[in-house]
Protein backbone atom coordinates (compact mmCIF):
# COMPACT_ATOMS: atom_id res chain seq x y z
CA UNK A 1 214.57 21.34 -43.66
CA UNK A 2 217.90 21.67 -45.17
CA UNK A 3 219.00 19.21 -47.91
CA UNK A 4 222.32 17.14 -47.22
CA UNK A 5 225.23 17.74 -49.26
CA UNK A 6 227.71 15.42 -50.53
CA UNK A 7 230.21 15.10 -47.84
CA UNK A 8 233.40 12.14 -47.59
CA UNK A 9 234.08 10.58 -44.69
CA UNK A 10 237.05 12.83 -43.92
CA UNK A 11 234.52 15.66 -44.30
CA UNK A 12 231.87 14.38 -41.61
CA UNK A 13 234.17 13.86 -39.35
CA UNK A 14 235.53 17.66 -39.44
CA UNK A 15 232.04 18.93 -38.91
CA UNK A 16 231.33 16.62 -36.09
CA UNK A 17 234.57 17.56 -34.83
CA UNK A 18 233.32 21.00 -34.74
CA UNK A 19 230.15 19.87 -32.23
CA UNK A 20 232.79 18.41 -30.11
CA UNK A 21 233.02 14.91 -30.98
CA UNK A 22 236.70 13.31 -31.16
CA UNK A 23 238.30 11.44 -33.63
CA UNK A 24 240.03 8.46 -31.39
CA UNK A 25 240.64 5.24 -33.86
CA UNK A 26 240.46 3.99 -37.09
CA UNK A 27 238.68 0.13 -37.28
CA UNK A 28 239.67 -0.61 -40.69
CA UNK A 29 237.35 1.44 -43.11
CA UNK A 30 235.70 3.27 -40.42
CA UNK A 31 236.31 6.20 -38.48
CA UNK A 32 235.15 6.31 -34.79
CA UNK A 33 234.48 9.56 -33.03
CA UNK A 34 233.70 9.67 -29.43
CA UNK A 35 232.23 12.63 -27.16
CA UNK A 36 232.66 13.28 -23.36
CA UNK A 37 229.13 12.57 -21.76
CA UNK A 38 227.50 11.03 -24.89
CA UNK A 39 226.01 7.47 -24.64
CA UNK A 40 227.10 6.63 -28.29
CA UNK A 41 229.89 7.04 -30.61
CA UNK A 42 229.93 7.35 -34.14
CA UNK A 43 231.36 5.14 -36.87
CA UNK A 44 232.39 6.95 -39.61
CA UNK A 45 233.20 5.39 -43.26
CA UNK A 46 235.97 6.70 -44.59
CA UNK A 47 234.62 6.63 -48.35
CA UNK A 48 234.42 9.25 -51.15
CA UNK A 49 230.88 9.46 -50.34
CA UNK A 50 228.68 9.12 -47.44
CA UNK A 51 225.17 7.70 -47.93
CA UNK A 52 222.64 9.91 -47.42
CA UNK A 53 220.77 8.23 -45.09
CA UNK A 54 224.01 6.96 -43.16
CA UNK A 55 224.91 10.46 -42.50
CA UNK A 56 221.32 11.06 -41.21
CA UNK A 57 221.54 8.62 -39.18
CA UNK A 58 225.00 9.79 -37.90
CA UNK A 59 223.42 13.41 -37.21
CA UNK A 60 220.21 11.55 -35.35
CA UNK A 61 222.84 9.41 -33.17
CA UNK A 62 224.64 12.69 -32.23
CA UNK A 63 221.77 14.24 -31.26
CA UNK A 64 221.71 16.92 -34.10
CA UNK A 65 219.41 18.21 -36.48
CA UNK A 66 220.05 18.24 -40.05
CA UNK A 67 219.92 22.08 -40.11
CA UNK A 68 221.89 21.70 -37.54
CA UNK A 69 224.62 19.82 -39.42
CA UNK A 70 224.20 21.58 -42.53
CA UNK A 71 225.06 25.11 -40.74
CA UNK A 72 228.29 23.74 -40.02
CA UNK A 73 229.20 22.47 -43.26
C-alpha cells in the first residue's frame, strides 16, 4: 500500500477532480465536490494540510483506493 503524501485542500480537490468529481460550492472552510451517479459528496477542508486519516476517509467515500489516489498525485 502506498503511503499518503502531504496534500492541501486545494490539492485534493485537483486529484479528485481528475476521477471526475466536481468542485460546486464553498460552505465556509470546506470545499464540496460532487459526482454524477455517486451517492455521496465530499467535503473538502480547505487547510494547508489535510489529516491523514481525513483524506483516507475522503478516498474510502469516493470509492478509491489509496494506490489509487496516490497514482494521481
Amino acid at each position: 500500500m502506498a503511503q499518503l503524501p502531504v496534500l492541501s485542500g486545494e490539492e485534493v480537490v485537483k486529484i479528485f477532480g481528475r476521477f471526475g468529481w466536481v468542485f460546486v460550492r464553498q460552505s465556509g472552510s470546506h470545499m464540496v465536490m460532487v459526482k454524477d451517479g455517486a451517492m455521496a459528496s465530499l467535503s473538502i477542508p480547505k487547510h494547508r494540510e489535510v489529516a491523514k486519516g481525513t483524506l483516507r476517509s475522503l478516498i474510502r467515500s469516493a470509492n478509491l483506493t489509496i494506490d489509487e489516489f496516490v497514482k494521481k498525485v
